[in-house]
N, C-alpha and C. Protein backbone atom coordinates (compact mmCIF):
# COMPACT_ATOMS: atom_id res chain seq x y z
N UNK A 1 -76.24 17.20 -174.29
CA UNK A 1 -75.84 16.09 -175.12
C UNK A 1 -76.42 16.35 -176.50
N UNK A 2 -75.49 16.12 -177.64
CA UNK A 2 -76.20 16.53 -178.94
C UNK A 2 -75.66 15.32 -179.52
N UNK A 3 -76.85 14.73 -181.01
CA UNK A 3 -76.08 14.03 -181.45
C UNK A 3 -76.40 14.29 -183.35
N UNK A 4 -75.56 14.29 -184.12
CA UNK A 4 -75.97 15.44 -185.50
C UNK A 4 -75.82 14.22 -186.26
N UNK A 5 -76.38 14.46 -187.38
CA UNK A 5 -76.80 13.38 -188.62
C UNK A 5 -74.90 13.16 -189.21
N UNK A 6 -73.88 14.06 -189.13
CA UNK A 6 -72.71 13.50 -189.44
C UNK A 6 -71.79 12.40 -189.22
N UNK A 7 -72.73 12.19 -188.01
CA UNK A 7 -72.08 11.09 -186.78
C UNK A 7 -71.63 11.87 -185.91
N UNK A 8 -71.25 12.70 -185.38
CA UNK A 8 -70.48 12.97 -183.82
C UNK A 8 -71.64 13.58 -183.33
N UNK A 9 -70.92 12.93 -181.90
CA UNK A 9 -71.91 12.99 -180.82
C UNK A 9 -71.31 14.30 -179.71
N UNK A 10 -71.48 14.74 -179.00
CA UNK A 10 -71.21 15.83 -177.73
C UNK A 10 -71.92 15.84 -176.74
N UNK A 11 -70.90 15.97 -175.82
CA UNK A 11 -71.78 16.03 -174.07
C UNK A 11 -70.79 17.03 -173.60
N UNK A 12 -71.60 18.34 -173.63
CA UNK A 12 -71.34 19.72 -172.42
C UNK A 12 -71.71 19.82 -171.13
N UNK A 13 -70.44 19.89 -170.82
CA UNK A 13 -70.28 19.74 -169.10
C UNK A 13 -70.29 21.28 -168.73
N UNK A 14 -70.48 21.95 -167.76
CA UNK A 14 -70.14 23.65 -167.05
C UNK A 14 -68.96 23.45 -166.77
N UNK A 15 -68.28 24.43 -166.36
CA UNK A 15 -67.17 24.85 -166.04
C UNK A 15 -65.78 24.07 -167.25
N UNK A 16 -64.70 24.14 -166.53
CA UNK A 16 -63.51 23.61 -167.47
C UNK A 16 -63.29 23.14 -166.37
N UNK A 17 -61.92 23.40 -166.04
CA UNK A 17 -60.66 21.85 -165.28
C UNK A 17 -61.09 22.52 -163.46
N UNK A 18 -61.52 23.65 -163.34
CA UNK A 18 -62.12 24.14 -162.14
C UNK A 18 -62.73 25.14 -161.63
N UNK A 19 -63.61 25.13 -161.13
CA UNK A 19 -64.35 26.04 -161.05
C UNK A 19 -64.43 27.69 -160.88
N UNK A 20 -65.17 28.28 -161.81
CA UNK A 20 -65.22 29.84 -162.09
C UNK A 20 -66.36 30.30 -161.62
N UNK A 21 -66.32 32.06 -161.31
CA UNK A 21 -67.17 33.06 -161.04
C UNK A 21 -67.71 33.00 -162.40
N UNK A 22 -69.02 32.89 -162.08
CA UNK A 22 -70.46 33.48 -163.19
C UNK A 22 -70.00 35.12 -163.46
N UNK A 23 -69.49 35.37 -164.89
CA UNK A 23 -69.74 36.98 -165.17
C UNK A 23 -70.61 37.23 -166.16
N UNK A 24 -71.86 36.94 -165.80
CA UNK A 24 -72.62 37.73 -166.93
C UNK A 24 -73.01 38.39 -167.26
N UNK A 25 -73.29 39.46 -168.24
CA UNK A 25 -73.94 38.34 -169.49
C UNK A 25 -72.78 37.78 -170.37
N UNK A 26 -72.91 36.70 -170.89
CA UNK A 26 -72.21 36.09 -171.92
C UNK A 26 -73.05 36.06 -172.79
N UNK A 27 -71.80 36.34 -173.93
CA UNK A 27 -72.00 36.58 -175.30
C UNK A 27 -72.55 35.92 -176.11
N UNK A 28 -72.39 34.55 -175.76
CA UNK A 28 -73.65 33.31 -176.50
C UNK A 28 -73.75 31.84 -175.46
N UNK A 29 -74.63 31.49 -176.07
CA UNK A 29 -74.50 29.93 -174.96
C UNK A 29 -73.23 29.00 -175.49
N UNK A 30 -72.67 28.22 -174.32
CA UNK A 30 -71.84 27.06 -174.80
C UNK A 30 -72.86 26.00 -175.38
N UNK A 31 -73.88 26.04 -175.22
CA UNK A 31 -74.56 24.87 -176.08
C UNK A 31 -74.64 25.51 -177.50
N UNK A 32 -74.35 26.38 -177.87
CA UNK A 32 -74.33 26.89 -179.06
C UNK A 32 -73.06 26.56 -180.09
N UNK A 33 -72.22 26.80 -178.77
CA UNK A 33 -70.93 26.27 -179.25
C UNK A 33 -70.59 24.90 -179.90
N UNK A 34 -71.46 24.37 -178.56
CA UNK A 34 -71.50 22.70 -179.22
C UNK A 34 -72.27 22.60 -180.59
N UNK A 35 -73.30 22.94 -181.00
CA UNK A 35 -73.60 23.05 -182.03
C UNK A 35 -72.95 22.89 -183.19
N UNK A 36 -71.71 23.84 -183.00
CA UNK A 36 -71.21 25.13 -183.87
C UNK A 36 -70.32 23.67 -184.27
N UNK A 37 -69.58 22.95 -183.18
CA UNK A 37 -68.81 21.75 -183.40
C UNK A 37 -69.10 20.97 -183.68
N UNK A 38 -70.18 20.38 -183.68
CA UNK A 38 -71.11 19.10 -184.28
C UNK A 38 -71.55 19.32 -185.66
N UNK A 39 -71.71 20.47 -185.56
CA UNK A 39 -71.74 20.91 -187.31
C UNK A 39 -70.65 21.31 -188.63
N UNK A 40 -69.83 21.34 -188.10
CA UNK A 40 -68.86 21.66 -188.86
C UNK A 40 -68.22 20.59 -189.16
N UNK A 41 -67.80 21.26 -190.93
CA UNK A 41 -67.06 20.25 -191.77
C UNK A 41 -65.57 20.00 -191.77
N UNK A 42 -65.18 21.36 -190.93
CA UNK A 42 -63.82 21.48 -191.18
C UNK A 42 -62.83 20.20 -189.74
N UNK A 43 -61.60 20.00 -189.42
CA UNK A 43 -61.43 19.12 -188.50
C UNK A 43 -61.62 19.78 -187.28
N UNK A 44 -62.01 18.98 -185.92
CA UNK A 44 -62.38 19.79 -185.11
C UNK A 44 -61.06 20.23 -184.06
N UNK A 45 -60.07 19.89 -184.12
CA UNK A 45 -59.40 21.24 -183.92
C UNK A 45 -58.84 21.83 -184.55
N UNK A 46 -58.90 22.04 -185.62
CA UNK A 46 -58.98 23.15 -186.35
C UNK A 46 -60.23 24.55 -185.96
N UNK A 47 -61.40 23.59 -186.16
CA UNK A 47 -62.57 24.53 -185.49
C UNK A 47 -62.59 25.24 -184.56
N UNK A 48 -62.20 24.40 -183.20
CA UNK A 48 -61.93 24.88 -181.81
C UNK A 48 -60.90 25.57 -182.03
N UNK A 49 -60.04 25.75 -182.73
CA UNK A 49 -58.52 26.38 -182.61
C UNK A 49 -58.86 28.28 -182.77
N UNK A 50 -59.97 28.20 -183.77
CA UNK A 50 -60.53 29.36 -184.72
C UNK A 50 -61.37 29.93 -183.78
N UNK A 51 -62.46 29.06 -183.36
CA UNK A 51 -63.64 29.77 -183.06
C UNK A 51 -63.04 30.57 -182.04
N UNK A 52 -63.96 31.77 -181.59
CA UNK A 52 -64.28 33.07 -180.89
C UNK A 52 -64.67 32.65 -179.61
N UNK A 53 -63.88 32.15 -178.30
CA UNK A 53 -64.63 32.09 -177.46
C UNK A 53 -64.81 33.32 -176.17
N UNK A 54 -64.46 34.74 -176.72
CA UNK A 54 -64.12 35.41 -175.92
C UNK A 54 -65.52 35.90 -175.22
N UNK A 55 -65.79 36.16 -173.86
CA UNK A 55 -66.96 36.23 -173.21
C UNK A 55 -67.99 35.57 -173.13
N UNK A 56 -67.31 33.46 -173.17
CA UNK A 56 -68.09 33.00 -173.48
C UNK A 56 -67.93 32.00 -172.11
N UNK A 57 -69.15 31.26 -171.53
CA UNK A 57 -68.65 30.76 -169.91
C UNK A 57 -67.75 29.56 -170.49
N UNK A 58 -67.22 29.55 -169.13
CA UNK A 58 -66.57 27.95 -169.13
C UNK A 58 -66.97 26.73 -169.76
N UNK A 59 -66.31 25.97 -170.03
CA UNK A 59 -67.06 24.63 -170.22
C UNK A 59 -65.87 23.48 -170.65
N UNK A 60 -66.54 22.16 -170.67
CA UNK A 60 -65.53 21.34 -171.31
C UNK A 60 -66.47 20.48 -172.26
N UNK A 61 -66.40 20.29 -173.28
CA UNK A 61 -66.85 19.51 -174.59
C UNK A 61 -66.32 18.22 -174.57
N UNK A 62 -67.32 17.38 -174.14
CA UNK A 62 -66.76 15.70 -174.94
C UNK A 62 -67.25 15.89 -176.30
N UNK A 63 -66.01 15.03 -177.30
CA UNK A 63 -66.74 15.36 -178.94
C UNK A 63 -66.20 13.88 -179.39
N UNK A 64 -66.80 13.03 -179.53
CA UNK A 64 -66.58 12.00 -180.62
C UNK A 64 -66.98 12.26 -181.89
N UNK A 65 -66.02 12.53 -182.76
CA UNK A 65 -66.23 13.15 -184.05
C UNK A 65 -66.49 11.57 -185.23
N UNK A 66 -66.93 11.58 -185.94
CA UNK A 66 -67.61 10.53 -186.87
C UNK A 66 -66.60 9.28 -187.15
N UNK A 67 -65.23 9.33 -187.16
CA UNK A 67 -64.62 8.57 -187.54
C UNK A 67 -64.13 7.62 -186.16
N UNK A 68 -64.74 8.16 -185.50
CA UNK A 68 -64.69 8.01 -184.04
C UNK A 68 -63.36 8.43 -182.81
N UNK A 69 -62.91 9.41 -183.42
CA UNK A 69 -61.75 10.22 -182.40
C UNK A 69 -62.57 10.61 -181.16
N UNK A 70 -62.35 10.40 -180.00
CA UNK A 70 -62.86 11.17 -178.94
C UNK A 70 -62.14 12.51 -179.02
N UNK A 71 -62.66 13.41 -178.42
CA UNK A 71 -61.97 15.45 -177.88
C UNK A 71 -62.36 15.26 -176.55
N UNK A 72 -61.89 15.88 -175.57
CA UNK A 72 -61.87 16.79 -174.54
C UNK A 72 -61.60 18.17 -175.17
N UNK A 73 -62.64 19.27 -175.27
CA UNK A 73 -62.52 20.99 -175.34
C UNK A 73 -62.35 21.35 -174.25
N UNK A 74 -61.90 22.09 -174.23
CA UNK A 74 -61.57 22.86 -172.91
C UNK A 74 -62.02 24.63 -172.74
N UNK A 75 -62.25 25.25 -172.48
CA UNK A 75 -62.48 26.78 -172.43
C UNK A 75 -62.83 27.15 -170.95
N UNK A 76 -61.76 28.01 -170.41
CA UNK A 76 -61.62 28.05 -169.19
C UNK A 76 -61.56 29.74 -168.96
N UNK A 77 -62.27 30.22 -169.80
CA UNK A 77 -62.67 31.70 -170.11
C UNK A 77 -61.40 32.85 -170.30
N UNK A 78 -60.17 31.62 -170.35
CA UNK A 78 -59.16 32.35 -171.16
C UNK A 78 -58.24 31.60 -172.12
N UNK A 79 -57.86 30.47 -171.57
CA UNK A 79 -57.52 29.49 -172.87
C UNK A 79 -57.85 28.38 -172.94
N UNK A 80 -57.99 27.68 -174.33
CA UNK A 80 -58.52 26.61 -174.69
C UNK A 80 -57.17 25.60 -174.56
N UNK A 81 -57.93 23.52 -174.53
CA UNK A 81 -56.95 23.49 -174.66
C UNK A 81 -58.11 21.77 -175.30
N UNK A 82 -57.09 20.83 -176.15
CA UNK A 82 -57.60 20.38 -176.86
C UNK A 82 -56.71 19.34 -176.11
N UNK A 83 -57.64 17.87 -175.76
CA UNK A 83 -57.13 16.45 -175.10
C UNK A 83 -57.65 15.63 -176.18
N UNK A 84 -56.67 14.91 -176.87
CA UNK A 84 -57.80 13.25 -177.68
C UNK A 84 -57.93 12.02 -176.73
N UNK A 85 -58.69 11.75 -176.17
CA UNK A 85 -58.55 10.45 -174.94
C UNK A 85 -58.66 9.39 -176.05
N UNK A 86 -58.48 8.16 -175.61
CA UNK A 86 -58.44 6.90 -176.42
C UNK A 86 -60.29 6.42 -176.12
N UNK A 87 -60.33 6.59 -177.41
CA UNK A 87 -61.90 6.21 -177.59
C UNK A 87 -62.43 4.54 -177.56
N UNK A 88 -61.12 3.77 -176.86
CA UNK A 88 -61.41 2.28 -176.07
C UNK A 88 -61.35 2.52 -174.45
N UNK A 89 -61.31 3.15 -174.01
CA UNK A 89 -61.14 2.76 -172.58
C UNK A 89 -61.91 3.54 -172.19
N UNK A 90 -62.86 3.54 -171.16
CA UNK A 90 -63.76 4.09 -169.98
C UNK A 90 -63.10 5.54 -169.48
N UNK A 91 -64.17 6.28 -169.35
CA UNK A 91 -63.33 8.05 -169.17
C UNK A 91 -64.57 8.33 -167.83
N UNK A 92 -64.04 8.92 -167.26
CA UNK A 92 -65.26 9.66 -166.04
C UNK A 92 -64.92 11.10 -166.13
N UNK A 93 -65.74 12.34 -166.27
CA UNK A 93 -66.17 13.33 -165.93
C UNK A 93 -66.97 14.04 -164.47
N UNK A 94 -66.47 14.73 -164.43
CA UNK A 94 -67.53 15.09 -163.12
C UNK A 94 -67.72 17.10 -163.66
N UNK A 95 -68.59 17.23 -163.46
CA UNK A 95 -68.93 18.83 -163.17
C UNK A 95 -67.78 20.12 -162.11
N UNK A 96 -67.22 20.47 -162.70
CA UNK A 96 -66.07 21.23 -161.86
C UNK A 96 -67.69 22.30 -161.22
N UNK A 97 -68.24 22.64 -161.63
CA UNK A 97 -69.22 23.99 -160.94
C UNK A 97 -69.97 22.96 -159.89
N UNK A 98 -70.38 21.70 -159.95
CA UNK A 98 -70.93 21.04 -158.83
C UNK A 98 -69.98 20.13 -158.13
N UNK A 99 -69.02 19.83 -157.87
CA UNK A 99 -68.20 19.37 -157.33
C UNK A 99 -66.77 19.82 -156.78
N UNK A 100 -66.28 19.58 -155.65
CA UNK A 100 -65.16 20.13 -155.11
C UNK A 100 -64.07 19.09 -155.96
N UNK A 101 -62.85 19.80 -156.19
CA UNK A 101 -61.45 18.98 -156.38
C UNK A 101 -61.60 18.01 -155.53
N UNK A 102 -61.45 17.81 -154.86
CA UNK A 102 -61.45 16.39 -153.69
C UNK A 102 -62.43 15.29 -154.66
N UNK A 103 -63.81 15.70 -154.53
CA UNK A 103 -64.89 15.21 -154.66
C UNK A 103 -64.62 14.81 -156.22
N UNK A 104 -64.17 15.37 -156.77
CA UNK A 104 -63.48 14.84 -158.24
C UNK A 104 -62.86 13.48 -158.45
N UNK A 105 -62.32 14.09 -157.43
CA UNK A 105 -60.98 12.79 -157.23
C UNK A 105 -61.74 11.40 -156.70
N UNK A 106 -62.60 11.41 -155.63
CA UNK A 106 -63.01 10.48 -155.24
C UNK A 106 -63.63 9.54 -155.57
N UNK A 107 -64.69 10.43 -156.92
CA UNK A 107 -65.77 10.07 -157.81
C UNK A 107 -64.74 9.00 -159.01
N UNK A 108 -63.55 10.02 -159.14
CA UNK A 108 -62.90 9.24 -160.58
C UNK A 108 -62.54 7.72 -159.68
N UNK A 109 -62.17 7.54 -158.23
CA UNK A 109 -61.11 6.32 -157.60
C UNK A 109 -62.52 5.35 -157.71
N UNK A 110 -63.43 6.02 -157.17
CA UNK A 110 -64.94 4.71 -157.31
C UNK A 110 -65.10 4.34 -159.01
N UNK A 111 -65.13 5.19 -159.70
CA UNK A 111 -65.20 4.49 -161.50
C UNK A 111 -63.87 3.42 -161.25
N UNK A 112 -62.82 3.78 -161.43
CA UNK A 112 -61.98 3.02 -161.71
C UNK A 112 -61.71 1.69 -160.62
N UNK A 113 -62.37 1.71 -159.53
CA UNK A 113 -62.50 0.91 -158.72
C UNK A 113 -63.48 -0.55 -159.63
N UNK A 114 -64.55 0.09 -160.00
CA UNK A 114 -65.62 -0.33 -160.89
C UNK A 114 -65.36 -1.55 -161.80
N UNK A 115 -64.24 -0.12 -162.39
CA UNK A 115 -63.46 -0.35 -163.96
C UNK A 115 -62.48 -2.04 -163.71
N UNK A 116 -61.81 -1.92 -162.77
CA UNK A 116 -60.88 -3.29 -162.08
C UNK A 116 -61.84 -3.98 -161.51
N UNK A 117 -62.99 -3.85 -160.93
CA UNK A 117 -63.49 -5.17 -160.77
C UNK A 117 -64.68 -5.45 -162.11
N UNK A 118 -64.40 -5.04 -163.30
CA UNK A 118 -65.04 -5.29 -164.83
C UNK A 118 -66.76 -5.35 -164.25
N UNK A 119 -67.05 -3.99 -163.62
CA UNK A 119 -68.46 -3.68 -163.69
C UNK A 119 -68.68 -2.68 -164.32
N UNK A 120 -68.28 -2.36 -165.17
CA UNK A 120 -68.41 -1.16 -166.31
C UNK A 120 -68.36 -1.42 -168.11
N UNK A 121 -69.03 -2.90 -167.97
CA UNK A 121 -68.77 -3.29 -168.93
C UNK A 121 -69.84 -3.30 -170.07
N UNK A 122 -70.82 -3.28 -169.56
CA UNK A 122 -72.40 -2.81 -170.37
C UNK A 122 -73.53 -1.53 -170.25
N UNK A 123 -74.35 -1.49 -170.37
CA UNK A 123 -75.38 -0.56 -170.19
C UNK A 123 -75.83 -0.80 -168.22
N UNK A 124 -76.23 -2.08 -168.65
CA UNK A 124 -76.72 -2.43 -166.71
C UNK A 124 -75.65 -2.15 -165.89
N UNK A 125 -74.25 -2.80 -165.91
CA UNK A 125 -73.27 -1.87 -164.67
C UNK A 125 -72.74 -0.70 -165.17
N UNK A 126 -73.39 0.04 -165.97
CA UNK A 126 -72.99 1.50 -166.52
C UNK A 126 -74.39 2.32 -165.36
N UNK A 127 -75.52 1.54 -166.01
CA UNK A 127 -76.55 2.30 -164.99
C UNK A 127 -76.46 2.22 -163.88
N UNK A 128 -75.93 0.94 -162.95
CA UNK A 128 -75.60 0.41 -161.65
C UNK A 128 -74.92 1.65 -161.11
N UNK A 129 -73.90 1.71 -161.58
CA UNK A 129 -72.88 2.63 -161.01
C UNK A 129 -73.10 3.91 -161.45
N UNK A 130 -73.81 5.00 -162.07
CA UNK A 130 -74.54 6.24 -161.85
C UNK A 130 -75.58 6.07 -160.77
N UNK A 131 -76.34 5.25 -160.62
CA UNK A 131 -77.38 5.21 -159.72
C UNK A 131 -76.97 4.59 -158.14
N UNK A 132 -76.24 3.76 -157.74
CA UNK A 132 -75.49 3.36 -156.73
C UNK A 132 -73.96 3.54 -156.39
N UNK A 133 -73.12 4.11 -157.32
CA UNK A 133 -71.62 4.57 -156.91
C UNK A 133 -71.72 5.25 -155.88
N UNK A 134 -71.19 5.40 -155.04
CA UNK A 134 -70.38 6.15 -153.70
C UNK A 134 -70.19 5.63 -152.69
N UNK A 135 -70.56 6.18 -151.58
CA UNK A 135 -70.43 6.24 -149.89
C UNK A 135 -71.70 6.00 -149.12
N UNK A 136 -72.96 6.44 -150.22
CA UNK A 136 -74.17 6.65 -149.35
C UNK A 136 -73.82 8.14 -148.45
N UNK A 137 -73.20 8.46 -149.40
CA UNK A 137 -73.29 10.66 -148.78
C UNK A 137 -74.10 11.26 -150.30
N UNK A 138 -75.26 11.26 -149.97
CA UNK A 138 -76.00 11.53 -151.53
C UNK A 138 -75.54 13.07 -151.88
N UNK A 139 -74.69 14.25 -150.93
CA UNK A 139 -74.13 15.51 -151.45
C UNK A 139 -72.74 14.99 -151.77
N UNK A 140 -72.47 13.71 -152.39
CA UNK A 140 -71.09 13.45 -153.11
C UNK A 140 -71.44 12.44 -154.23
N UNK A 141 -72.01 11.44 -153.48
CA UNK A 141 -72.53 10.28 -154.45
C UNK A 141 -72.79 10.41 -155.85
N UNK A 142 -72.52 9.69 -157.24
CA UNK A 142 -73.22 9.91 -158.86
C UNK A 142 -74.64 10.10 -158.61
N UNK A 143 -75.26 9.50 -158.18
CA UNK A 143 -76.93 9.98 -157.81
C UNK A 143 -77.06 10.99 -156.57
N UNK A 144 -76.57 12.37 -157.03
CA UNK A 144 -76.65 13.24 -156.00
C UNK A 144 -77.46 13.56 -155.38
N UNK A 145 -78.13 13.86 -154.51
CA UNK A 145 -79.44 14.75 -153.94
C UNK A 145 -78.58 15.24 -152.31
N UNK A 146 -78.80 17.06 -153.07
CA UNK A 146 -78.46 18.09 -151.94
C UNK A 146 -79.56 18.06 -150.91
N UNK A 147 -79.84 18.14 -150.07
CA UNK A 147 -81.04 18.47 -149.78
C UNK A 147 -80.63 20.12 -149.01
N UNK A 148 -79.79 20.34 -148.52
CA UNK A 148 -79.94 22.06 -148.55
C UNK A 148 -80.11 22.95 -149.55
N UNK A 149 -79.57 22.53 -150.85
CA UNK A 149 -79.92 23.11 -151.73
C UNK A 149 -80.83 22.33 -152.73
N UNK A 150 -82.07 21.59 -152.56
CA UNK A 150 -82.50 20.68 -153.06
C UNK A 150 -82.04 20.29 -154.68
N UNK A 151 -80.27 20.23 -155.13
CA UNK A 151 -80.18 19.91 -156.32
C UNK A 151 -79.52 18.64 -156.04
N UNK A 152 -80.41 17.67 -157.31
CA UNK A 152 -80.43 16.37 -157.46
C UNK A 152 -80.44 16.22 -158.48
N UNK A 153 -79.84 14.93 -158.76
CA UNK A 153 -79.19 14.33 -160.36
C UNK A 153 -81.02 13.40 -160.37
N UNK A 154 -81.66 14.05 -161.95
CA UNK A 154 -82.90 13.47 -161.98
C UNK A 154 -83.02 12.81 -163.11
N UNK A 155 -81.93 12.51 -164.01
CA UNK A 155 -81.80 11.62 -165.10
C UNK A 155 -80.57 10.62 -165.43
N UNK A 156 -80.57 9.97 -165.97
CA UNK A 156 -79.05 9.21 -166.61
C UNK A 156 -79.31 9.15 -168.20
N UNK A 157 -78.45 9.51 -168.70
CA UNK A 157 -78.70 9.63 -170.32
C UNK A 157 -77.09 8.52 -170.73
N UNK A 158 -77.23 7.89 -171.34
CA UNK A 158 -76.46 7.22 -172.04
C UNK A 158 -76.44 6.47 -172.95
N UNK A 159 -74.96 6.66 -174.10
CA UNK A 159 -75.04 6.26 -175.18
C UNK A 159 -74.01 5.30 -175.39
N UNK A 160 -74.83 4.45 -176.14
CA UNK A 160 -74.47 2.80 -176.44
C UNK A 160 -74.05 2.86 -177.76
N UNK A 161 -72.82 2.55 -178.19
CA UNK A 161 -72.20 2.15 -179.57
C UNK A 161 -71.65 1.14 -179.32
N UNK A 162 -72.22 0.23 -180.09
CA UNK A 162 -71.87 -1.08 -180.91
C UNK A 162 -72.15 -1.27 -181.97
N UNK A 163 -70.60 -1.13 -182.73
CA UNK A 163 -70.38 -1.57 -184.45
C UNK A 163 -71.57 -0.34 -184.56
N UNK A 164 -72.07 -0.59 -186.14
CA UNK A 164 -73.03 -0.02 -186.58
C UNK A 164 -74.60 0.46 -186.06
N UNK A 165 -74.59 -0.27 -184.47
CA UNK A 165 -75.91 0.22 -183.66
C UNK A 165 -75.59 1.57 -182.55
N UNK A 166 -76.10 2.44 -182.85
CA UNK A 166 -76.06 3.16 -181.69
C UNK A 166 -77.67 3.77 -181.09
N UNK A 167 -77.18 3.83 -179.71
CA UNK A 167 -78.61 3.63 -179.44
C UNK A 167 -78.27 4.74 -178.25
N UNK A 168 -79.51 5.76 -177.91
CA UNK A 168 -79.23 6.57 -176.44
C UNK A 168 -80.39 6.11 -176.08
N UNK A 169 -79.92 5.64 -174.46
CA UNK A 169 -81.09 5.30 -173.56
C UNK A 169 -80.69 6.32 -171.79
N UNK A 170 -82.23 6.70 -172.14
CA UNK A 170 -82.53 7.79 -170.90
C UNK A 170 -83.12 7.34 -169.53
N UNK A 171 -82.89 7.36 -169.34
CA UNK A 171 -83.09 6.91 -167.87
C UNK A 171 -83.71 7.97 -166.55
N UNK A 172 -85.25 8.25 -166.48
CA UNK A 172 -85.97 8.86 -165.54
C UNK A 172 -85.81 8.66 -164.09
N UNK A 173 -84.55 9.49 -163.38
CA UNK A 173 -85.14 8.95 -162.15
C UNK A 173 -86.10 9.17 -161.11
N UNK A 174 -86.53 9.94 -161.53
CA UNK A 174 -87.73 10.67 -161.13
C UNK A 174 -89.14 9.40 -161.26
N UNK A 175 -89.17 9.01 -162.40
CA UNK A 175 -90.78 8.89 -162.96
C UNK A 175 -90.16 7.22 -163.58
N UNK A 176 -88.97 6.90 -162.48
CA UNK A 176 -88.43 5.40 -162.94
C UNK A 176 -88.59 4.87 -164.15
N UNK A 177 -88.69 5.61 -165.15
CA UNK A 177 -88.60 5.14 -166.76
C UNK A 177 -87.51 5.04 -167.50
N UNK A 178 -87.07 4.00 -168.77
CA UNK A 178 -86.29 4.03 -169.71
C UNK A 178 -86.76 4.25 -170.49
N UNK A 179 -86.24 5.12 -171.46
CA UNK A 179 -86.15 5.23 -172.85
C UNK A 179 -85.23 5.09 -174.07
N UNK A 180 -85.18 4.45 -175.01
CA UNK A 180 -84.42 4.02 -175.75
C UNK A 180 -84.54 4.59 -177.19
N UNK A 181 -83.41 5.11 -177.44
CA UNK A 181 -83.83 5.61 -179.22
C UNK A 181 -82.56 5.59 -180.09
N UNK A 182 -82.91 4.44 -181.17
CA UNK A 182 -81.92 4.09 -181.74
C UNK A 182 -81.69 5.70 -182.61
N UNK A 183 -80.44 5.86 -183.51
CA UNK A 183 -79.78 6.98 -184.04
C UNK A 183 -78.66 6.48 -184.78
């Protein structure tokens, strides 16, 4: 998650629309990339259209650019592809490298389940539902914990815009702390 003094904000996800073989080495990090987009003056697809992503891993870029356009990037280690979602309505992501297609699907029907019964409407049923969404199968659930492969979701990071306040608050789940920092 980056957020640059221009105003736009970014959250890099792994993989693109589904999951790929690791060939490395790659040529630079995708967090670099994000960088590269958060910094630039020029429009951002224009940017993305240009930049070099050849030997570079997968990934998908959320980009709310300053005037407040949302992006979906795409780079799927052979073509890019550029989505504007409507920067009013609720969007869910999931990790194509930690999640099966199915498990995609299931994760998006519980948000929007959420979304229709209007518990997705603040910070508290934003945190509710990362920390309690699913089945109670914690190797599917938003608060994951594998335990064969002991990987577990150990934070919630989220960012709050209203009007002229924006604020990211982090969320420890580990060490049960919030943190809040206006920006």
């Amino acid at each position: 998650m980056g957020v640059h003094e221009n105003g736009k904000i970014g959250i890099l996800l792994n993989g693109a629309e589904k999951a790929h073989i690791r060939q490395t080495p790659y040529r630079r990090s995708r967090g670099l990339i994000m960088l590269d987009l958060l910094n630039t003056t020029l429009r951002v697809e224009d940017e993305f259209e240009t930049i070099d992503l050849m030997n570079i891993e997968p990934f998908t870029l959320l980009l709310l650019n300053s005037n407040g356009k949302l992006y979906q990037l795409r780079w799927d280690g052979s073509h890019k592809t550029i989505v504007v979602k409507d920067e009013n309505e609720n969007h869910i992501w999931s990790s194509s490298t930690l999640y099966q297609p199915e498990h995609i699907q299931q994760r998006a029907a519980w948000f929007d389940q959420r979304q229709k019964q209007n518990k997705l409407s603040d910070t508290k049923h934003i945190l509710d539902f990362h920390t309690n969404g699913g089945v109670g199968n914690r190797d599917i659930d938003i608060n994951m914990y594998r335990t064969e492969t002991k990987m577990q979701t150990v934070s919630i990071s989220h960012i709050a815009i209203n009007g002229s306040t924006r604020e990211l608050h982090y969320f420890d789940l580990i060490k049960h702390s919030e943190t809040i920092v206006p920006f």
